[in-house]
C-alpha atoms as a PDB file:
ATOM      1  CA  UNK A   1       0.000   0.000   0.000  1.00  0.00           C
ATOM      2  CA  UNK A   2       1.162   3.332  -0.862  1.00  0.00           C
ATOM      3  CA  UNK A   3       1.550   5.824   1.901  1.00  0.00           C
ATOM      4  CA  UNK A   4       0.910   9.336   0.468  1.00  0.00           C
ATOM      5  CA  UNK A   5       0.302  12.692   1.513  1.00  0.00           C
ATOM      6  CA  UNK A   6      -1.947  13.314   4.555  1.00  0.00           C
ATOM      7  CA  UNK A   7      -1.136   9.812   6.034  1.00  0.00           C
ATOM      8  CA  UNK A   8       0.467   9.471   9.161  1.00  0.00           C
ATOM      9  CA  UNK A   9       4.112   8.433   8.409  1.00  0.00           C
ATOM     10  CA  UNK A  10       5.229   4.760   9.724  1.00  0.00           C
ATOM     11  CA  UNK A  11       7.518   4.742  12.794  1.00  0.00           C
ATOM     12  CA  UNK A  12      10.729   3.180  13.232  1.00  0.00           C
ATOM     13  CA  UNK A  13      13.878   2.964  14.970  1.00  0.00           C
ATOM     14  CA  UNK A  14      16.982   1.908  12.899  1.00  0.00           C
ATOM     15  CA  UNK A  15      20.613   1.736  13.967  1.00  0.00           C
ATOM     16  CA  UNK A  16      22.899   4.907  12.893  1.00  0.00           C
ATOM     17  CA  UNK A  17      26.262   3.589  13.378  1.00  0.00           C
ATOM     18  CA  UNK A  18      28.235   0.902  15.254  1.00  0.00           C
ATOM     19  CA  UNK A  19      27.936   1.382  18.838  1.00  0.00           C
ATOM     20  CA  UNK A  20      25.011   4.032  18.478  1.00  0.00           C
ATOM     21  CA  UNK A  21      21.736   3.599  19.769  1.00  0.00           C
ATOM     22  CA  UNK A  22      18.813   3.330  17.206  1.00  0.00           C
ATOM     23  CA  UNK A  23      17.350   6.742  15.863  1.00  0.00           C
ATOM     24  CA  UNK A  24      13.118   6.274  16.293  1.00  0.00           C
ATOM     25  CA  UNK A  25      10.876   8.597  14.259  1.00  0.00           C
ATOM     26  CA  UNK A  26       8.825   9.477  16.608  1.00  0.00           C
ATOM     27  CA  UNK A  27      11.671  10.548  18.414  1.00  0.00           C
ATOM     28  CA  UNK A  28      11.336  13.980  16.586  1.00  0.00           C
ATOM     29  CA  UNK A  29       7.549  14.658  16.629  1.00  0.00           C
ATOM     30  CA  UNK A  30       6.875  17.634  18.379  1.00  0.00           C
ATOM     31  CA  UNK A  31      10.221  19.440  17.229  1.00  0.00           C
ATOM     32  CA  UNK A  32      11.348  18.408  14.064  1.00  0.00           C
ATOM     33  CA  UNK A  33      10.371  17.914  10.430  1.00  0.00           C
ATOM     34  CA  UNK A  34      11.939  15.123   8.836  1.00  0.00           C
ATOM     35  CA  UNK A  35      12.898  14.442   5.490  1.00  0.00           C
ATOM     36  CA  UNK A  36      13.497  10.789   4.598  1.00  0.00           C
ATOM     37  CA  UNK A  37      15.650   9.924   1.731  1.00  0.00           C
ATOM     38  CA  UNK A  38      16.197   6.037   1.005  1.00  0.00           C
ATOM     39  CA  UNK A  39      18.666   5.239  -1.779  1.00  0.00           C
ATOM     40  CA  UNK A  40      19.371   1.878  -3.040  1.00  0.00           C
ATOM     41  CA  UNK A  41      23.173   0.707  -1.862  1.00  0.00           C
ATOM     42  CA  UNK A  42      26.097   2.931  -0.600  1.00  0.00           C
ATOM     43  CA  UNK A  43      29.130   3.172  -2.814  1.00  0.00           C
ATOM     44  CA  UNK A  44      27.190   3.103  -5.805  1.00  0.00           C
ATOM     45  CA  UNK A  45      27.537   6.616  -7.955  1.00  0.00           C
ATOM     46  CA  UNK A  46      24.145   8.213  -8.334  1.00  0.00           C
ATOM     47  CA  UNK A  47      23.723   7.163  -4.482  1.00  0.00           C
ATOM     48  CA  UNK A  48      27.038   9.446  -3.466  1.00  0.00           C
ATOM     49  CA  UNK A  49      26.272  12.216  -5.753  1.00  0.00           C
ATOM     50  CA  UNK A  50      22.806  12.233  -3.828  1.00  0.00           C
ATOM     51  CA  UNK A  51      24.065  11.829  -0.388  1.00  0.00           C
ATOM     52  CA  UNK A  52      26.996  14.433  -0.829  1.00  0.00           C
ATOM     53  CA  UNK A  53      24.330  17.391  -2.572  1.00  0.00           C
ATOM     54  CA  UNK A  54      22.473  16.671   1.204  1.00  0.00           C
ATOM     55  CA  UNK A  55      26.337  17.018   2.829  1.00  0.00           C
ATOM     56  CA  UNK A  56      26.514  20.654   0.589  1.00  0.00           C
ATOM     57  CA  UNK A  57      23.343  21.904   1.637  1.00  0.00           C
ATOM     58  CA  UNK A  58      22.758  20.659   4.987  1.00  0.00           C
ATOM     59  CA  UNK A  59      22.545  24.308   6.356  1.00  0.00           C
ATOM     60  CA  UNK A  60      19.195  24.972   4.459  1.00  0.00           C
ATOM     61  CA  UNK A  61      17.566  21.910   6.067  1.00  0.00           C
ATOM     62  CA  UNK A  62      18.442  22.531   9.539  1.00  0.00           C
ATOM     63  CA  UNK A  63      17.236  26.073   8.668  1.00  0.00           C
ATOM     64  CA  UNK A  64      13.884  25.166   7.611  1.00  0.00           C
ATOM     65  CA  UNK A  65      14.264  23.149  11.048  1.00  0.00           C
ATOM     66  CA  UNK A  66      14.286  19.552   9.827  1.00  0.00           C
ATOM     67  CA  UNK A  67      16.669  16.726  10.117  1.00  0.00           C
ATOM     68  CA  UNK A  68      17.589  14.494   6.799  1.00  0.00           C
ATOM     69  CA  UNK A  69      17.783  10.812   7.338  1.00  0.00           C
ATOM     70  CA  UNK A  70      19.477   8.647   5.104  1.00  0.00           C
ATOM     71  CA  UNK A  71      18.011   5.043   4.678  1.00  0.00           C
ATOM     72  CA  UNK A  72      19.486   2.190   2.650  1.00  0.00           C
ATOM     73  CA  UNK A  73      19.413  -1.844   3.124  1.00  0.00           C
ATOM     74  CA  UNK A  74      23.473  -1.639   3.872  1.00  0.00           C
ATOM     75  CA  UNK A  75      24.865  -3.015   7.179  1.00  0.00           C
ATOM     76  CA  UNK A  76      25.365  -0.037   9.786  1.00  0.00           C
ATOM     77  CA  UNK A  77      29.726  -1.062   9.422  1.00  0.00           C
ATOM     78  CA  UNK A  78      28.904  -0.451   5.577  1.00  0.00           C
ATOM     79  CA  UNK A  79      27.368   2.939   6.013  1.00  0.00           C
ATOM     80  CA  UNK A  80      29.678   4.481   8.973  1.00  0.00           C
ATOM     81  CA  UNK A  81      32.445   3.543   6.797  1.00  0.00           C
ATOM     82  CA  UNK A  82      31.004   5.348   3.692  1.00  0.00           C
ATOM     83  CA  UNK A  83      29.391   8.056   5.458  1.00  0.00           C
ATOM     84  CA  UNK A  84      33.619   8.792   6.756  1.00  0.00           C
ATOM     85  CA  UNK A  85      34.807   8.637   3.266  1.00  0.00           C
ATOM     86  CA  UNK A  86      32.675  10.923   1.953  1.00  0.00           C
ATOM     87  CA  UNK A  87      32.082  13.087   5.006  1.00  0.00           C
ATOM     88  CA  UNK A  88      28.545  12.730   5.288  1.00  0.00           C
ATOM     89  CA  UNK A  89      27.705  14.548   8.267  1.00  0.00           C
ATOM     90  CA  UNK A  90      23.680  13.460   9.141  1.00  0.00           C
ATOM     91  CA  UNK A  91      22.644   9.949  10.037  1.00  0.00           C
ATOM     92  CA  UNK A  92      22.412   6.955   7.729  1.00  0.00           C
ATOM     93  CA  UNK A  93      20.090   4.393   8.675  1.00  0.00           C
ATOM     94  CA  UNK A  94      20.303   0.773   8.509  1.00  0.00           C
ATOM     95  CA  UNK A  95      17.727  -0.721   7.079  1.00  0.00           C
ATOM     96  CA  UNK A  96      19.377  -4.266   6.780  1.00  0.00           C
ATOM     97  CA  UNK A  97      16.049  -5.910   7.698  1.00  0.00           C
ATOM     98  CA  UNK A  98      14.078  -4.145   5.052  1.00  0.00           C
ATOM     99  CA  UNK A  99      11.168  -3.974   7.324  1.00  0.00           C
ATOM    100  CA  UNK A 100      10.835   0.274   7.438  1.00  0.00           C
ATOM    101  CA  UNK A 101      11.364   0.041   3.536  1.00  0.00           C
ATOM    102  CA  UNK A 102       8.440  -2.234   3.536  1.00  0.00           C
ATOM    103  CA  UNK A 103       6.418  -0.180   5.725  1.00  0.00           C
ATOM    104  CA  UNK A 104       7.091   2.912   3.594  1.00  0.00           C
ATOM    105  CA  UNK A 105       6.132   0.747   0.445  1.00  0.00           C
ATOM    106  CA  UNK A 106       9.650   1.797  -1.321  1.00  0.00           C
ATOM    107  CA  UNK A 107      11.676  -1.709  -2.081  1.00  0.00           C
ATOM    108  CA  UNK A 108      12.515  -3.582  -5.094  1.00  0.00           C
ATOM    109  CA  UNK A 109      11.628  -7.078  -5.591  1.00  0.00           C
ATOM    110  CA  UNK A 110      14.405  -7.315  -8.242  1.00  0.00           C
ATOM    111  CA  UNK A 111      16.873  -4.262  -8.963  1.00  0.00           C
ATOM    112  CA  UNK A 112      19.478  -6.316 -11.730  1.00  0.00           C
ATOM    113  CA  UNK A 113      19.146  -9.543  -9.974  1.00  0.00           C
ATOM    114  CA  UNK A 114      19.610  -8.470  -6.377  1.00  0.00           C
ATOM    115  CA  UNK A 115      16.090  -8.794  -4.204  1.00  0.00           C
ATOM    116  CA  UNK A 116      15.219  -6.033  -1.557  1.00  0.00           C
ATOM    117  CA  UNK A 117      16.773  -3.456  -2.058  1.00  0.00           C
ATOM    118  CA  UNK A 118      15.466   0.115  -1.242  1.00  0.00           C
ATOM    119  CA  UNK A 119      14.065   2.210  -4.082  1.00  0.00           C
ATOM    120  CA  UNK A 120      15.517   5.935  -4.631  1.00  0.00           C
ATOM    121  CA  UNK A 121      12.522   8.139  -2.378  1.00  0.00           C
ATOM    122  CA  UNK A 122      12.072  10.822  -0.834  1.00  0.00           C
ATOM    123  CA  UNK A 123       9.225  11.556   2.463  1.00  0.00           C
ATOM    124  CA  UNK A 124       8.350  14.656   4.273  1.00  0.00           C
ATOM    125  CA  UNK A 125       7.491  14.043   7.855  1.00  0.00           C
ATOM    126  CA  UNK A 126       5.844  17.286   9.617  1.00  0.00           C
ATOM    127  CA  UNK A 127       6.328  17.792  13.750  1.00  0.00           C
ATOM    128  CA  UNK A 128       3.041  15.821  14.024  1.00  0.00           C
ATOM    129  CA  UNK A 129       4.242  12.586  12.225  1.00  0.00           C
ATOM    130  CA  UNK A 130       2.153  13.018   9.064  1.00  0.00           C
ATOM    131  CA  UNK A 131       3.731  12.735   5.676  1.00  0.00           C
ATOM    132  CA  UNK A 132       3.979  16.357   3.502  1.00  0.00           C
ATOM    133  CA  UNK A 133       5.710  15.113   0.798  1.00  0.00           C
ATOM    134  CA  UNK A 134       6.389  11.552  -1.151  1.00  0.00           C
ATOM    135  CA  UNK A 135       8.568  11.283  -4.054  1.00  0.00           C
ATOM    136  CA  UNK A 136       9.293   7.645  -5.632  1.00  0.00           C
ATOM    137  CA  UNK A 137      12.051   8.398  -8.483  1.00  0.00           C
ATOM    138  CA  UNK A 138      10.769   6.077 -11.453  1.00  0.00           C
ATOM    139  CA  UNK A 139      14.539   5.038 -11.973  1.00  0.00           C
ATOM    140  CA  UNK A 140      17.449   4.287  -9.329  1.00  0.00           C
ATOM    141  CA  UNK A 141      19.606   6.522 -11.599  1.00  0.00           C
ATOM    142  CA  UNK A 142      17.165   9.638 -10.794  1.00  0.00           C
ATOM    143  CA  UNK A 143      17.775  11.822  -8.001  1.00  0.00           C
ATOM    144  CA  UNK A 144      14.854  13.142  -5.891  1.00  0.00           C
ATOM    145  CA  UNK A 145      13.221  17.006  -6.309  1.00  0.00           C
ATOM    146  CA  UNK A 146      15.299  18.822  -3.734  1.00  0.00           C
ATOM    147  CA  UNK A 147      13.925  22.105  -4.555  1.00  0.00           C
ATOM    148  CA  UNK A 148      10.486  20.847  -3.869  1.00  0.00           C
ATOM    149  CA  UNK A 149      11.135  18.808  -0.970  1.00  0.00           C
ATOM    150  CA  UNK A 150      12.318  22.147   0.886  1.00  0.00           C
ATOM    151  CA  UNK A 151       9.318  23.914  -0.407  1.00  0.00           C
ATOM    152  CA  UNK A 152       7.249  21.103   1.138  1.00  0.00           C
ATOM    153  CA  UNK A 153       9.508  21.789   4.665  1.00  0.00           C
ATOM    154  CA  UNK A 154       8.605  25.706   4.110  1.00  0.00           C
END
């Protein structure tokens, strides 16, 4: 079932980074908006370029007062070494279960033989845990509406 705008958004908790303790949704209602961007598998081009615009521009998110997660199906070791690398400085979450990909209705059955991995979205999550914006890119190679995801946070 797709989960569009006006619905409340699916909570979660998912593990950051080695070591950390799990980052909840609903942790944030009642101070933040969220925007949640899965991507398909760290390491992969079109996945950096997307994550590293976010690292450039962070400064506009936190001033519309929202927090960016980043969600794949990689293991949390995977994404705190890539998130180093490339200097990512917001949380990347570890969906290695692929049950909040699931709940958000945004994973592949097959993406070039490999099953379950996390389609290319993009969610707005308001302080009262409804969804403001949703953004399924028809292609793993296209990067999400940035522009209009921080209109939807404005």
């Amino acid at each position: 079932m797709s989960l569009t705008v006006g619905s409340p958004a699916p909570d979660f908790a998912l593990k950051a980074t080695v070591g950390e303790a799990p980052i909840q949704l609903s942790g944030y209602q009642g101070s933040k908006q969220v925007v949640l961007l899965f991507f398909p598998l760290a390491w992969t081009s079109v996945c950096t370029t997307e994550m590293c615009s976010v690292r450039d521009s962070i400064a506009r998110y936190s001033a519309l007062d929202a927090v960016v997660l980043g969600i794949s199906v990689d293991s949390p070791f995977a994404l705190a070494a890539w998130a180093k690398e490339e200097g990512l400085t917001f949380p990347l979450l570890s969906d290695f279960n692929r049950e909040t990909a699931r709940a958000y209705d945004v994973l592949y059955d097959d993406l070039m033989g490999l099953h379950g991995v996390a389609k290319r979205a993009a969610f707005v999550i308001d302080r009262d845990g409804v969804i403001r914006y949703v953004e399924v890119c028809p292609s793993p190679g296209d990067l999400p509406n940035f522009d209009a995801i921080q209109d939807a946070l404005r």
